[in-house]
PDBML (XML) file of the C-alpha atoms, coordinates in Angstrom:
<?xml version="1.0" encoding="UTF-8" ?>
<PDBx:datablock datablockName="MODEL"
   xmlns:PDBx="http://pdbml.pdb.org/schema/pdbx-v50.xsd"
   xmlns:xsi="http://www.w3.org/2001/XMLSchema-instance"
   xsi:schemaLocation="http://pdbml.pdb.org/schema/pdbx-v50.xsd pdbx-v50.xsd">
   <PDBx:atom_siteCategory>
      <PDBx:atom_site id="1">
         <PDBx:B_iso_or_equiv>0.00</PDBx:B_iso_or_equiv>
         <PDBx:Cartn_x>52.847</PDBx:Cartn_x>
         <PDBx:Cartn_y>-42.781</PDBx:Cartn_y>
         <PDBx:Cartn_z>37.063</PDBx:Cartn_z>
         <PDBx:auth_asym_id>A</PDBx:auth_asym_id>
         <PDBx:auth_atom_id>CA</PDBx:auth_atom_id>
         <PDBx:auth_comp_id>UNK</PDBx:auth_comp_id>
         <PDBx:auth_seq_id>1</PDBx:auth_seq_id>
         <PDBx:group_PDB>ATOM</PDBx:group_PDB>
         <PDBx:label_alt_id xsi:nil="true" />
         <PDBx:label_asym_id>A</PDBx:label_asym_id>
         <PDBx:label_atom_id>CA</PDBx:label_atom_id>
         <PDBx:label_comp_id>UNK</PDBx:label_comp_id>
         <PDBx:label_entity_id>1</PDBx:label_entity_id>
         <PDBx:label_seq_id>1</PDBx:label_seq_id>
         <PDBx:occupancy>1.00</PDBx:occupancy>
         <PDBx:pdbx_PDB_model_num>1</PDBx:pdbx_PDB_model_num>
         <PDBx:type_symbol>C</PDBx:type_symbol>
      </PDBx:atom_site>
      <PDBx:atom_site id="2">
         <PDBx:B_iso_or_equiv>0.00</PDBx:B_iso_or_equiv>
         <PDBx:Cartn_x>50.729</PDBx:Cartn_x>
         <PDBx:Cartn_y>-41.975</PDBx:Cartn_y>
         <PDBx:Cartn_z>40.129</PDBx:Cartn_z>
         <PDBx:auth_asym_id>A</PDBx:auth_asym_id>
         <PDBx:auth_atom_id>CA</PDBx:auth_atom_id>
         <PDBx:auth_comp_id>UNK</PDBx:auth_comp_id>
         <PDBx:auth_seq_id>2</PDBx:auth_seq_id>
         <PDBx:group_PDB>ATOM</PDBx:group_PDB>
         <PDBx:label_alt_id xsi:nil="true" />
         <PDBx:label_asym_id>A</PDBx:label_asym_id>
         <PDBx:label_atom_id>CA</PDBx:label_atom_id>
         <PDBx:label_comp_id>UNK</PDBx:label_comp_id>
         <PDBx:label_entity_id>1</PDBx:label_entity_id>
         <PDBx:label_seq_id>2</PDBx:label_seq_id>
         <PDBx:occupancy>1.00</PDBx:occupancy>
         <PDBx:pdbx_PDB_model_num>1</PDBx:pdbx_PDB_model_num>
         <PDBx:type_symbol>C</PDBx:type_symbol>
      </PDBx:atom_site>
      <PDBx:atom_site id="3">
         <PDBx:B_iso_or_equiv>0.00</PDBx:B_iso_or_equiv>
         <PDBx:Cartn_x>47.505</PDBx:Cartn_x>
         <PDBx:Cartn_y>-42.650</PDBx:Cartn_y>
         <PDBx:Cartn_z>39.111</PDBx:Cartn_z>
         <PDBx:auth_asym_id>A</PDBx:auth_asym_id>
         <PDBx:auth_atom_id>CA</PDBx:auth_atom_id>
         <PDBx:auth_comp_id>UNK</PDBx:auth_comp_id>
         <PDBx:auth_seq_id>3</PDBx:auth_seq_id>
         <PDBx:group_PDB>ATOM</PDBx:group_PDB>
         <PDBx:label_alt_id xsi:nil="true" />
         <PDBx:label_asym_id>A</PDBx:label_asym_id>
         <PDBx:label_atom_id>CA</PDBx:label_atom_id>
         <PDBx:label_comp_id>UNK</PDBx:label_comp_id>
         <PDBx:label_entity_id>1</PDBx:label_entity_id>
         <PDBx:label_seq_id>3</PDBx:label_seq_id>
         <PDBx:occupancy>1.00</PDBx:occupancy>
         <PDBx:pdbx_PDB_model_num>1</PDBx:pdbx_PDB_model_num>
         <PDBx:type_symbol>C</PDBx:type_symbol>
      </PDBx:atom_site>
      <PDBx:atom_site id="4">
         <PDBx:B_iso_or_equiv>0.00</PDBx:B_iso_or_equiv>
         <PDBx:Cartn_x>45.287</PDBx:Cartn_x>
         <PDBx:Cartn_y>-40.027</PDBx:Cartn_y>
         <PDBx:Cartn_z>41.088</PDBx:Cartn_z>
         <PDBx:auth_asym_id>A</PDBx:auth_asym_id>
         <PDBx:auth_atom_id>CA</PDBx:auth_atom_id>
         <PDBx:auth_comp_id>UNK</PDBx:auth_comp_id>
         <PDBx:auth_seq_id>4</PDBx:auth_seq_id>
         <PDBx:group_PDB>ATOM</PDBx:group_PDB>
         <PDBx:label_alt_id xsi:nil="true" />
         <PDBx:label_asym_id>A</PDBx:label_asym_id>
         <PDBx:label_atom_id>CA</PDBx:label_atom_id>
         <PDBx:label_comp_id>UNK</PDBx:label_comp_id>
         <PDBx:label_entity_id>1</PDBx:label_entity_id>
         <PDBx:label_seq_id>4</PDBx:label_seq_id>
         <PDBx:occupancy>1.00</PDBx:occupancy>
         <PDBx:pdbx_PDB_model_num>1</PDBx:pdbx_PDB_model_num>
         <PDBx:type_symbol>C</PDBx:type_symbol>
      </PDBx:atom_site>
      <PDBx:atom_site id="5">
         <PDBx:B_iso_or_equiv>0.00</PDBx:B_iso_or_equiv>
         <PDBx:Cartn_x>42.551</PDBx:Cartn_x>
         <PDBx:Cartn_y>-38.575</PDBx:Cartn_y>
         <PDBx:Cartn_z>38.173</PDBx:Cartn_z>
         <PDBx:auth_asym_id>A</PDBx:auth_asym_id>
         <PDBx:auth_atom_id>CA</PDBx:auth_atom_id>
         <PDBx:auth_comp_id>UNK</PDBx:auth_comp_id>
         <PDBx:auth_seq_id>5</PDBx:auth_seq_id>
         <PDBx:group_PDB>ATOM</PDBx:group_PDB>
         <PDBx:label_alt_id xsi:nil="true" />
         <PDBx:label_asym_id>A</PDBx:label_asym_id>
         <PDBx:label_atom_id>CA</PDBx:label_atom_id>
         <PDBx:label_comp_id>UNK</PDBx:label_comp_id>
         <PDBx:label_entity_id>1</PDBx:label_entity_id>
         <PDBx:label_seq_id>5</PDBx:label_seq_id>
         <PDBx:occupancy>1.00</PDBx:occupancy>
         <PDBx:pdbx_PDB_model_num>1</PDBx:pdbx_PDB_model_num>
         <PDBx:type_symbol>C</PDBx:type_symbol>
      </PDBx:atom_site>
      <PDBx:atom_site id="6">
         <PDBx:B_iso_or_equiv>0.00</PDBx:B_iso_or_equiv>
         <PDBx:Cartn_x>39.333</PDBx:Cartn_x>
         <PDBx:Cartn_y>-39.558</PDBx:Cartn_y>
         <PDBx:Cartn_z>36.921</PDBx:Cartn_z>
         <PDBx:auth_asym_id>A</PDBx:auth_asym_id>
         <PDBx:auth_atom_id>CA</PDBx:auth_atom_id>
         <PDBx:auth_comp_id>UNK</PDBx:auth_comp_id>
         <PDBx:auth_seq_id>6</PDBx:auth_seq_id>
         <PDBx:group_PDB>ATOM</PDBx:group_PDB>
         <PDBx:label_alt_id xsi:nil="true" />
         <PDBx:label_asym_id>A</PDBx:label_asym_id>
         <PDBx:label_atom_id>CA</PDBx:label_atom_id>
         <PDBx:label_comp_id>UNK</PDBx:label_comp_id>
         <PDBx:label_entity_id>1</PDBx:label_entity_id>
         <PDBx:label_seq_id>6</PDBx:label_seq_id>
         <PDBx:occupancy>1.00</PDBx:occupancy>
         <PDBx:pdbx_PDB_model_num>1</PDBx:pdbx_PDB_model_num>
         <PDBx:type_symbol>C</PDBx:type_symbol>
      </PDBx:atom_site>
      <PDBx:atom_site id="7">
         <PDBx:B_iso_or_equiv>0.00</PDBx:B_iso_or_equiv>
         <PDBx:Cartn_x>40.035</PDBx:Cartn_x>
         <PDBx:Cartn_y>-41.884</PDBx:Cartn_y>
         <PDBx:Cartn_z>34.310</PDBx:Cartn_z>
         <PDBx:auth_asym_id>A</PDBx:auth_asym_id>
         <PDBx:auth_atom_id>CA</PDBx:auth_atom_id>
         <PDBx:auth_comp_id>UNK</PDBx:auth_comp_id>
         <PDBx:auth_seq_id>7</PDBx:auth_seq_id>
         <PDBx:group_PDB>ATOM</PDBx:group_PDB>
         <PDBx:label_alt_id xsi:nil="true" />
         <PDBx:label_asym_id>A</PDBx:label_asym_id>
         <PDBx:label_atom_id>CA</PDBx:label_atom_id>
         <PDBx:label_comp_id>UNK</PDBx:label_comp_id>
         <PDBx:label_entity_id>1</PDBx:label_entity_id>
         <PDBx:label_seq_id>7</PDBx:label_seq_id>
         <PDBx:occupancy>1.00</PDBx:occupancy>
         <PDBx:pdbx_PDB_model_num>1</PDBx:pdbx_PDB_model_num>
         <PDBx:type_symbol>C</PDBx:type_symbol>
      </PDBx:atom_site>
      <PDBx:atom_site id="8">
         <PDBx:B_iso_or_equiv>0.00</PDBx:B_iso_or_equiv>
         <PDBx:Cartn_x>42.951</PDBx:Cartn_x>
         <PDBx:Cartn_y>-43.491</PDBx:Cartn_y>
         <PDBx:Cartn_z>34.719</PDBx:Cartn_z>
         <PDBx:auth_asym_id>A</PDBx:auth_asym_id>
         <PDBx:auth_atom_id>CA</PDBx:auth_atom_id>
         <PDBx:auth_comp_id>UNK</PDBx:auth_comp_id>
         <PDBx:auth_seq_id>8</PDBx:auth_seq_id>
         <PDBx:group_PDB>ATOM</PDBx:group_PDB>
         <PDBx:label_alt_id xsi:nil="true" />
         <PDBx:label_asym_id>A</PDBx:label_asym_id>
         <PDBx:label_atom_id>CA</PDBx:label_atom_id>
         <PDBx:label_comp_id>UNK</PDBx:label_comp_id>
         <PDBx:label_entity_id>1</PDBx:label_entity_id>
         <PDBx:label_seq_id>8</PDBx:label_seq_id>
         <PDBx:occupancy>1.00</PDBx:occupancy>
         <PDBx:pdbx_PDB_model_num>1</PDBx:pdbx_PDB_model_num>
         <PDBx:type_symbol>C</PDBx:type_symbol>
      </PDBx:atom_site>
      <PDBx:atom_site id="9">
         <PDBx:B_iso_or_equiv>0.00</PDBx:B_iso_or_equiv>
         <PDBx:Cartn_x>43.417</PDBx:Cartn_x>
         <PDBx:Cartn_y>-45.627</PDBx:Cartn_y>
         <PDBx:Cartn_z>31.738</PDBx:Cartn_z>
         <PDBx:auth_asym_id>A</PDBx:auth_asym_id>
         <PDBx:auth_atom_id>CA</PDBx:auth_atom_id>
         <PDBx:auth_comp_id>UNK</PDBx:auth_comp_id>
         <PDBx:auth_seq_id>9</PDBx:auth_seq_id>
         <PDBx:group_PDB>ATOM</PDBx:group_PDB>
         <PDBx:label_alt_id xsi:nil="true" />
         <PDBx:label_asym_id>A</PDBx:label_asym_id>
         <PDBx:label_atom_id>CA</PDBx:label_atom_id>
         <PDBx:label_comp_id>UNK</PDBx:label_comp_id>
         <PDBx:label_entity_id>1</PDBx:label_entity_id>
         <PDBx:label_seq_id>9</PDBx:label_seq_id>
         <PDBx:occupancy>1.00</PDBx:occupancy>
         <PDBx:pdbx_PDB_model_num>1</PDBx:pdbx_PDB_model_num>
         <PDBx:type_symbol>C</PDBx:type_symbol>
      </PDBx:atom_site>
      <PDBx:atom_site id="10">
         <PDBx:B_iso_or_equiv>0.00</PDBx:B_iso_or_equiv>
         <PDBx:Cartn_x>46.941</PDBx:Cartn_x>
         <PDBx:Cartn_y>-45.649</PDBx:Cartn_y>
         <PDBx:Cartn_z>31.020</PDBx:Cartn_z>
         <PDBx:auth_asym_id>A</PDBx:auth_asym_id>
         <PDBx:auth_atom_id>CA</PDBx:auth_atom_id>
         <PDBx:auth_comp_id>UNK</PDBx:auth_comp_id>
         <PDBx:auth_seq_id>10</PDBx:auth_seq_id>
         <PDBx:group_PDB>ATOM</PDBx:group_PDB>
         <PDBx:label_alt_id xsi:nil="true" />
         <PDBx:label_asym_id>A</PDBx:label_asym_id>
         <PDBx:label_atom_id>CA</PDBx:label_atom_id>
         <PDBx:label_comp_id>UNK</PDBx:label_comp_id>
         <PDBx:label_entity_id>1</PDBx:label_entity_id>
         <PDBx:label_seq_id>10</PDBx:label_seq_id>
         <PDBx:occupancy>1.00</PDBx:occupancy>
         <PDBx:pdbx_PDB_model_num>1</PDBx:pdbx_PDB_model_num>
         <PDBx:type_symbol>C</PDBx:type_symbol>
      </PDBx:atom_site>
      <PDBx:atom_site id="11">
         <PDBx:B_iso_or_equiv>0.00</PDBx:B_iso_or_equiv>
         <PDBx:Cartn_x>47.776</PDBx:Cartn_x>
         <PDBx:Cartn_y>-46.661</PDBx:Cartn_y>
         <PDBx:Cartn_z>34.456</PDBx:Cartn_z>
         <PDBx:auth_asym_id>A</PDBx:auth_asym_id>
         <PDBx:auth_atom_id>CA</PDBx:auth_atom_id>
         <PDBx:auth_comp_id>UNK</PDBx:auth_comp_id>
         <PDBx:auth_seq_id>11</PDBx:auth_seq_id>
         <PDBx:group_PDB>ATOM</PDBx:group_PDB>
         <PDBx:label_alt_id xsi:nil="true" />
         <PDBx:label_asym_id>A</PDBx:label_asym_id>
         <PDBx:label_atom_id>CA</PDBx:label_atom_id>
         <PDBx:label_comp_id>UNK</PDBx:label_comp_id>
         <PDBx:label_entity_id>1</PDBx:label_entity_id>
         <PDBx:label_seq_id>11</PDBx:label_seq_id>
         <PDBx:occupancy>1.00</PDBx:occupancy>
         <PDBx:pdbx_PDB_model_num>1</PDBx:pdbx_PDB_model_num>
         <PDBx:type_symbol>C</PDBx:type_symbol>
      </PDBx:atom_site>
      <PDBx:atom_site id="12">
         <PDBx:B_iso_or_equiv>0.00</PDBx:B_iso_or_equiv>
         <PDBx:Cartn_x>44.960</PDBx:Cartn_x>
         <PDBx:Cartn_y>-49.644</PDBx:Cartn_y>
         <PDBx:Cartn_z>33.805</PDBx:Cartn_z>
         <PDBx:auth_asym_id>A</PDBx:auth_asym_id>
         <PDBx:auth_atom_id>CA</PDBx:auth_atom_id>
         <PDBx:auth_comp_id>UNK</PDBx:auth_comp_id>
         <PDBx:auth_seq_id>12</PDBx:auth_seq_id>
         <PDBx:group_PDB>ATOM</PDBx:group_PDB>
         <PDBx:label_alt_id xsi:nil="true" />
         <PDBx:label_asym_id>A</PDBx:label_asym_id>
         <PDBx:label_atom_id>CA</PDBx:label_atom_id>
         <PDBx:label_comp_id>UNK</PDBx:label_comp_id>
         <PDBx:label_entity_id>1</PDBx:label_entity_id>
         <PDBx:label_seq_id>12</PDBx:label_seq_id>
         <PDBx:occupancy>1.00</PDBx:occupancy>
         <PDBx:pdbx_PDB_model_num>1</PDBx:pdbx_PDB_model_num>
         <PDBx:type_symbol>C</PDBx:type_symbol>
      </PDBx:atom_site>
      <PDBx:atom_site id="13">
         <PDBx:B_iso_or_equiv>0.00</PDBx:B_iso_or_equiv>
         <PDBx:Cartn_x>47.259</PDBx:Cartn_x>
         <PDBx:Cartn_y>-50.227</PDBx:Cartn_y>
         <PDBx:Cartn_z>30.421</PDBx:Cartn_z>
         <PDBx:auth_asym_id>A</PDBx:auth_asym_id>
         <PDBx:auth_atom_id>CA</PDBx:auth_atom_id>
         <PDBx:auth_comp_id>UNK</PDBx:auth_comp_id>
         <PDBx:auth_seq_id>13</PDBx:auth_seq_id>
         <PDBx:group_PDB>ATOM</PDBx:group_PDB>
         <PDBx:label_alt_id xsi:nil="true" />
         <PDBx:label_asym_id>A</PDBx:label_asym_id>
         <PDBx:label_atom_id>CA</PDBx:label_atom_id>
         <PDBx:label_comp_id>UNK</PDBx:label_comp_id>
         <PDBx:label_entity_id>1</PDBx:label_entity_id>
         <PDBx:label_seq_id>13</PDBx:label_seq_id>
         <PDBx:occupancy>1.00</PDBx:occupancy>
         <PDBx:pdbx_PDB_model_num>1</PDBx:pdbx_PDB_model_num>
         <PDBx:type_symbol>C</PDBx:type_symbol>
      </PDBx:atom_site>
      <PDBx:atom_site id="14">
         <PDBx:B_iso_or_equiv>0.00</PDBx:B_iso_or_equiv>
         <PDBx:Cartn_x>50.390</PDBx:Cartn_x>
         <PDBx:Cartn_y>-50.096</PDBx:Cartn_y>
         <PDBx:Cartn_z>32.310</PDBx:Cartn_z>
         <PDBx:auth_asym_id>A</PDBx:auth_asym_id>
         <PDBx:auth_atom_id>CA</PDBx:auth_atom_id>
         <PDBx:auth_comp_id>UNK</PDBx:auth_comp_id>
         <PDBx:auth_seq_id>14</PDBx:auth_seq_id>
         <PDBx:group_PDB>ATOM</PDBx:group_PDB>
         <PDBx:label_alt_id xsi:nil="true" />
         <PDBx:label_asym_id>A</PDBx:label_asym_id>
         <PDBx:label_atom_id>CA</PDBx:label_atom_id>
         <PDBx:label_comp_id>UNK</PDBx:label_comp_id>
         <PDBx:label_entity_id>1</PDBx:label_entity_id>
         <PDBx:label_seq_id>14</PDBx:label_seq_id>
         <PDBx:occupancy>1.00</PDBx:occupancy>
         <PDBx:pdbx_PDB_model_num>1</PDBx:pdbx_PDB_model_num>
         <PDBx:type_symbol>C</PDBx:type_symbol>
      </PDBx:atom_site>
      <PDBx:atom_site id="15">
         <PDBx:B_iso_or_equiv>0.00</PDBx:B_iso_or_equiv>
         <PDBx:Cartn_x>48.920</PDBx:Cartn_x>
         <PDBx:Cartn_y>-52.578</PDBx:Cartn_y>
         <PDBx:Cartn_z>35.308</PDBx:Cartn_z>
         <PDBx:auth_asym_id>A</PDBx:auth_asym_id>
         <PDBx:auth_atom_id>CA</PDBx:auth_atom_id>
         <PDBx:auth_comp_id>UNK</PDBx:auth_comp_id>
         <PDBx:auth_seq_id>15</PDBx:auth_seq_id>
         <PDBx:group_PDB>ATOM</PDBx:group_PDB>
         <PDBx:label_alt_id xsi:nil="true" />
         <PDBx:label_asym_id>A</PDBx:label_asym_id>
         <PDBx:label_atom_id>CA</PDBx:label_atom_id>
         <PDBx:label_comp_id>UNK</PDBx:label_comp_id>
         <PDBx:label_entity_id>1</PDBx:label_entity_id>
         <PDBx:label_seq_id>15</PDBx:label_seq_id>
         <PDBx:occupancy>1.00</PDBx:occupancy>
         <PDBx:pdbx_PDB_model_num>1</PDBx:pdbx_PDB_model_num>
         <PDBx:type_symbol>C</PDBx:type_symbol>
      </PDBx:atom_site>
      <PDBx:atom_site id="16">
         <PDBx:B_iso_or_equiv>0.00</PDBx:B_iso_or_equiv>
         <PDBx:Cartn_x>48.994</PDBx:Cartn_x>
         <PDBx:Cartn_y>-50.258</PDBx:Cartn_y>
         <PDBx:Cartn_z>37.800</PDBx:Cartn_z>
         <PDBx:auth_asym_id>A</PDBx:auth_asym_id>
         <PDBx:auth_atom_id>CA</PDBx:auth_atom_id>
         <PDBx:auth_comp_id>UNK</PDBx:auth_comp_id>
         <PDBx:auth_seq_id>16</PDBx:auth_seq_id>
         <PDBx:group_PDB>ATOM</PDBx:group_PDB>
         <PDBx:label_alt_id xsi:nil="true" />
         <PDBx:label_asym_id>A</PDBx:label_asym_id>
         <PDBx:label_atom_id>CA</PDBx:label_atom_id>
         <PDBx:label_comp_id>UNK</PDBx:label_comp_id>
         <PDBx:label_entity_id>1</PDBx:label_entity_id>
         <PDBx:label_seq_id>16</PDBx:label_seq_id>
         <PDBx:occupancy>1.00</PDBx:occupancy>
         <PDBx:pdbx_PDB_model_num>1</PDBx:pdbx_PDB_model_num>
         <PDBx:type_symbol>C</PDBx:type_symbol>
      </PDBx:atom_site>
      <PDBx:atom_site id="17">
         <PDBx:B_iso_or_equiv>0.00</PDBx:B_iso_or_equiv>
         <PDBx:Cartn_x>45.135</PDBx:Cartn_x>
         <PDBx:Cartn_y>-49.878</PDBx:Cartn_y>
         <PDBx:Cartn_z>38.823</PDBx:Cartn_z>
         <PDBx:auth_asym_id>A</PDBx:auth_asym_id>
         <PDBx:auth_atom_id>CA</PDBx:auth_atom_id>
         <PDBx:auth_comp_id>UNK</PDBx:auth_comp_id>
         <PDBx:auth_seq_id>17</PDBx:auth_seq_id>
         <PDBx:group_PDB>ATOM</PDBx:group_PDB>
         <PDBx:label_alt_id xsi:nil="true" />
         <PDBx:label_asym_id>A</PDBx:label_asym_id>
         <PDBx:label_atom_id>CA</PDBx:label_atom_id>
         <PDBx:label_comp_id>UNK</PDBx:label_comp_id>
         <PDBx:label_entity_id>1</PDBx:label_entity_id>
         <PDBx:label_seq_id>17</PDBx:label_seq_id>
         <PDBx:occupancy>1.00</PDBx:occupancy>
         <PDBx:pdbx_PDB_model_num>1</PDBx:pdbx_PDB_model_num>
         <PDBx:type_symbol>C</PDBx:type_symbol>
      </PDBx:atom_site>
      <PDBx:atom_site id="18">
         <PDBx:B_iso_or_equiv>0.00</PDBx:B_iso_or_equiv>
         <PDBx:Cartn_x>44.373</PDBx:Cartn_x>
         <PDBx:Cartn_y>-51.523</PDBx:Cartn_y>
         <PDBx:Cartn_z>42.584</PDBx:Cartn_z>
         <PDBx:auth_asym_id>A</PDBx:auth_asym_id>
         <PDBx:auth_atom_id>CA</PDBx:auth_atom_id>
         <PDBx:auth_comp_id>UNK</PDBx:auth_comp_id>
         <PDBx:auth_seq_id>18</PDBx:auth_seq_id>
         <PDBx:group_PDB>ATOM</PDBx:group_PDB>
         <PDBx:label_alt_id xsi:nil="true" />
         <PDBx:label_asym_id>A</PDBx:label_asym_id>
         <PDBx:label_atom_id>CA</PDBx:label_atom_id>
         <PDBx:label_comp_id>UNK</PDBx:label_comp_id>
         <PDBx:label_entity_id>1</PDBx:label_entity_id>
         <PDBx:label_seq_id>18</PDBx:label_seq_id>
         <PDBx:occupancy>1.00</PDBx:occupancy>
         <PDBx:pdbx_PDB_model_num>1</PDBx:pdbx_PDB_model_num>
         <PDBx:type_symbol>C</PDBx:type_symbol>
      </PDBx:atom_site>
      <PDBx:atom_site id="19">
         <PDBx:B_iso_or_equiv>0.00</PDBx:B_iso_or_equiv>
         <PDBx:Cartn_x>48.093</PDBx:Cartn_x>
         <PDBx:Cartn_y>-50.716</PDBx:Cartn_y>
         <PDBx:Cartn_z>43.597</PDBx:Cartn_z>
         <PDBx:auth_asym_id>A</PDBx:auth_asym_id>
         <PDBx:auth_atom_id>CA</PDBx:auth_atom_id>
         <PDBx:auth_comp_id>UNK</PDBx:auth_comp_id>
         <PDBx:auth_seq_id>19</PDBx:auth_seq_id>
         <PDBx:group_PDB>ATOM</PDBx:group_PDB>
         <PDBx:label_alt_id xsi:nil="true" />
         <PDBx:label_asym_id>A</PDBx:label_asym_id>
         <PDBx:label_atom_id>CA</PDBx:label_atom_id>
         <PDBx:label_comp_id>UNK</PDBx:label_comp_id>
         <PDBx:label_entity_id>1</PDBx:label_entity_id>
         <PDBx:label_seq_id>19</PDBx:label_seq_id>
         <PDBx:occupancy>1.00</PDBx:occupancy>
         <PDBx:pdbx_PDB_model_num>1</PDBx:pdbx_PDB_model_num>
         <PDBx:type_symbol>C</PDBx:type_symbol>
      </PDBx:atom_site>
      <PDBx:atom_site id="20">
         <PDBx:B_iso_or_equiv>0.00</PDBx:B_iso_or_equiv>
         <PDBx:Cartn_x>47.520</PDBx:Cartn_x>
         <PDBx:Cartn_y>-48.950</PDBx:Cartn_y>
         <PDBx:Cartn_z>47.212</PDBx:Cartn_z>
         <PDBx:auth_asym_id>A</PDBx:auth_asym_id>
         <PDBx:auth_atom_id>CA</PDBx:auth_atom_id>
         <PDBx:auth_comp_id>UNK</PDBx:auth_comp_id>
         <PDBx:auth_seq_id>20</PDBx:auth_seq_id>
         <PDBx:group_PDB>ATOM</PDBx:group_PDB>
         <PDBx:label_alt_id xsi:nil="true" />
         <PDBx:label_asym_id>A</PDBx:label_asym_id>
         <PDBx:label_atom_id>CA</PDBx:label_atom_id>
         <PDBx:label_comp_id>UNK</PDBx:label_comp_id>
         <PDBx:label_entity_id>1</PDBx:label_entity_id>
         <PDBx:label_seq_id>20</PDBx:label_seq_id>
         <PDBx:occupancy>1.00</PDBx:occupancy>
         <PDBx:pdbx_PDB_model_num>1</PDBx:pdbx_PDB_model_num>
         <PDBx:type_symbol>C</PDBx:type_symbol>
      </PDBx:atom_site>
      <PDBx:atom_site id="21">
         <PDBx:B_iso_or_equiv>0.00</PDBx:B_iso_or_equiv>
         <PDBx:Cartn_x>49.188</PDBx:Cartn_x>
         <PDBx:Cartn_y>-45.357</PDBx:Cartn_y>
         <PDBx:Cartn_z>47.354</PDBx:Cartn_z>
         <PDBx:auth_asym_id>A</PDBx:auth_asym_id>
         <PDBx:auth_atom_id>CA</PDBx:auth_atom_id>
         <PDBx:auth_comp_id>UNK</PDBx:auth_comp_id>
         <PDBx:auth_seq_id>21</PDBx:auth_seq_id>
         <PDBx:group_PDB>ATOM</PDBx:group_PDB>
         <PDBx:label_alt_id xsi:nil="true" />
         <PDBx:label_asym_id>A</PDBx:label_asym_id>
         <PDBx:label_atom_id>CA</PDBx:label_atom_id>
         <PDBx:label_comp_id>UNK</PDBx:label_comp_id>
         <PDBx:label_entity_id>1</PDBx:label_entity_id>
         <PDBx:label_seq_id>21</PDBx:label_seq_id>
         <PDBx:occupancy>1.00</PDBx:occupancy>
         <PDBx:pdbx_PDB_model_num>1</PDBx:pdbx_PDB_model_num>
         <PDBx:type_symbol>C</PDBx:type_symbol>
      </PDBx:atom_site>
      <PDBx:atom_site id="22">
         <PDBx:B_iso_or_equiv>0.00</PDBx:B_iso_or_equiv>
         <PDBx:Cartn_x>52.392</PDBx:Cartn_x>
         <PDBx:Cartn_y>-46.422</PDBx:Cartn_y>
         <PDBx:Cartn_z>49.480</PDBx:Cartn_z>
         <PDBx:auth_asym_id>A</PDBx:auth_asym_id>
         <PDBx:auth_atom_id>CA</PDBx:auth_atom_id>
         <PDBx:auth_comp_id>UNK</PDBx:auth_comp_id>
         <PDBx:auth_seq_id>22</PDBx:auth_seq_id>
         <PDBx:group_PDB>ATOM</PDBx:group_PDB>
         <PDBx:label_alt_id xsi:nil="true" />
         <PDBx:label_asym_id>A</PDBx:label_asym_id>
         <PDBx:label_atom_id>CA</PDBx:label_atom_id>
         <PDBx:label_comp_id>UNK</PDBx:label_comp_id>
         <PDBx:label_entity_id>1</PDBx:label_entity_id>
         <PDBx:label_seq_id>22</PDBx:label_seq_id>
         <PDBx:occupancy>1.00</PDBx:occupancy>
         <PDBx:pdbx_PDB_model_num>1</PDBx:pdbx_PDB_model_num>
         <PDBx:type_symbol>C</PDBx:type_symbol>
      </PDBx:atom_site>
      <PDBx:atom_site id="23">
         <PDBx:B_iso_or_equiv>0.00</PDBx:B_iso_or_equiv>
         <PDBx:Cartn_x>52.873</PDBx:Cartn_x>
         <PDBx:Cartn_y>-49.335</PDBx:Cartn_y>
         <PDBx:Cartn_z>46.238</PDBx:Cartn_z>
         <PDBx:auth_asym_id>A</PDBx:auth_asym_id>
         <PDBx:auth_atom_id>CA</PDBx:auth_atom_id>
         <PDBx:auth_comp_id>UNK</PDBx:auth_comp_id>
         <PDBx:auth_seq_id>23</PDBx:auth_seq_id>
         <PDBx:group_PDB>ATOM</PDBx:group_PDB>
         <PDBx:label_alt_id xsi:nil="true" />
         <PDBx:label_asym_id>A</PDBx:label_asym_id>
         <PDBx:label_atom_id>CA</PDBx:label_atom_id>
         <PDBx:label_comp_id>UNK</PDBx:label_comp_id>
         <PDBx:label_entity_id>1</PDBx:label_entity_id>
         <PDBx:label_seq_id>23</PDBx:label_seq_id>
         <PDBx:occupancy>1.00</PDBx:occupancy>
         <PDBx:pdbx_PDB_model_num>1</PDBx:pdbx_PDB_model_num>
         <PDBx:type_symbol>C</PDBx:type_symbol>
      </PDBx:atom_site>
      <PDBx:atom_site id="24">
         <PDBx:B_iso_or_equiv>0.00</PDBx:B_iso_or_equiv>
         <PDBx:Cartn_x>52.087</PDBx:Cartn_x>
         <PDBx:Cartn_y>-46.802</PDBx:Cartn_y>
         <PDBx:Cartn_z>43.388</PDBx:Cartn_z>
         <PDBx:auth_asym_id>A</PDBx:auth_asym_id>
         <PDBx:auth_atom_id>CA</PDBx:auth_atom_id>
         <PDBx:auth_comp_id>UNK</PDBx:auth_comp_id>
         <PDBx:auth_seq_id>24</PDBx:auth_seq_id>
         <PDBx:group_PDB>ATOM</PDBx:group_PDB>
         <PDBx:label_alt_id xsi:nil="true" />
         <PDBx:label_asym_id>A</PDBx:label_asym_id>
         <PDBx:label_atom_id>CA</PDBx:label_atom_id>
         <PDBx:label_comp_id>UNK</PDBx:label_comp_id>
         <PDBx:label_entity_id>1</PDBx:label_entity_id>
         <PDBx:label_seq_id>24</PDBx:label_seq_id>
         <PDBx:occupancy>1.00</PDBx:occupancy>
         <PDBx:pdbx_PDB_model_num>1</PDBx:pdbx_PDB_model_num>
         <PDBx:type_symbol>C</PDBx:type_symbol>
      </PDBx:atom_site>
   </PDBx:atom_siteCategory>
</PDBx:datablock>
């Protein structure tokens, strides 16, 4: 997952929110 939308909550579930782009 590249988290780039407006919610975003499975990538908070999966512990990938505050990754920078080049990391995600």
């Amino acid at each position: 997952v590249v988290p780039i939308g407006s919610g975003n909550d499975f990538a908070r579930m999966a512990g990938l929110r505050g990754l920078g782009l080049a990391e995600s």
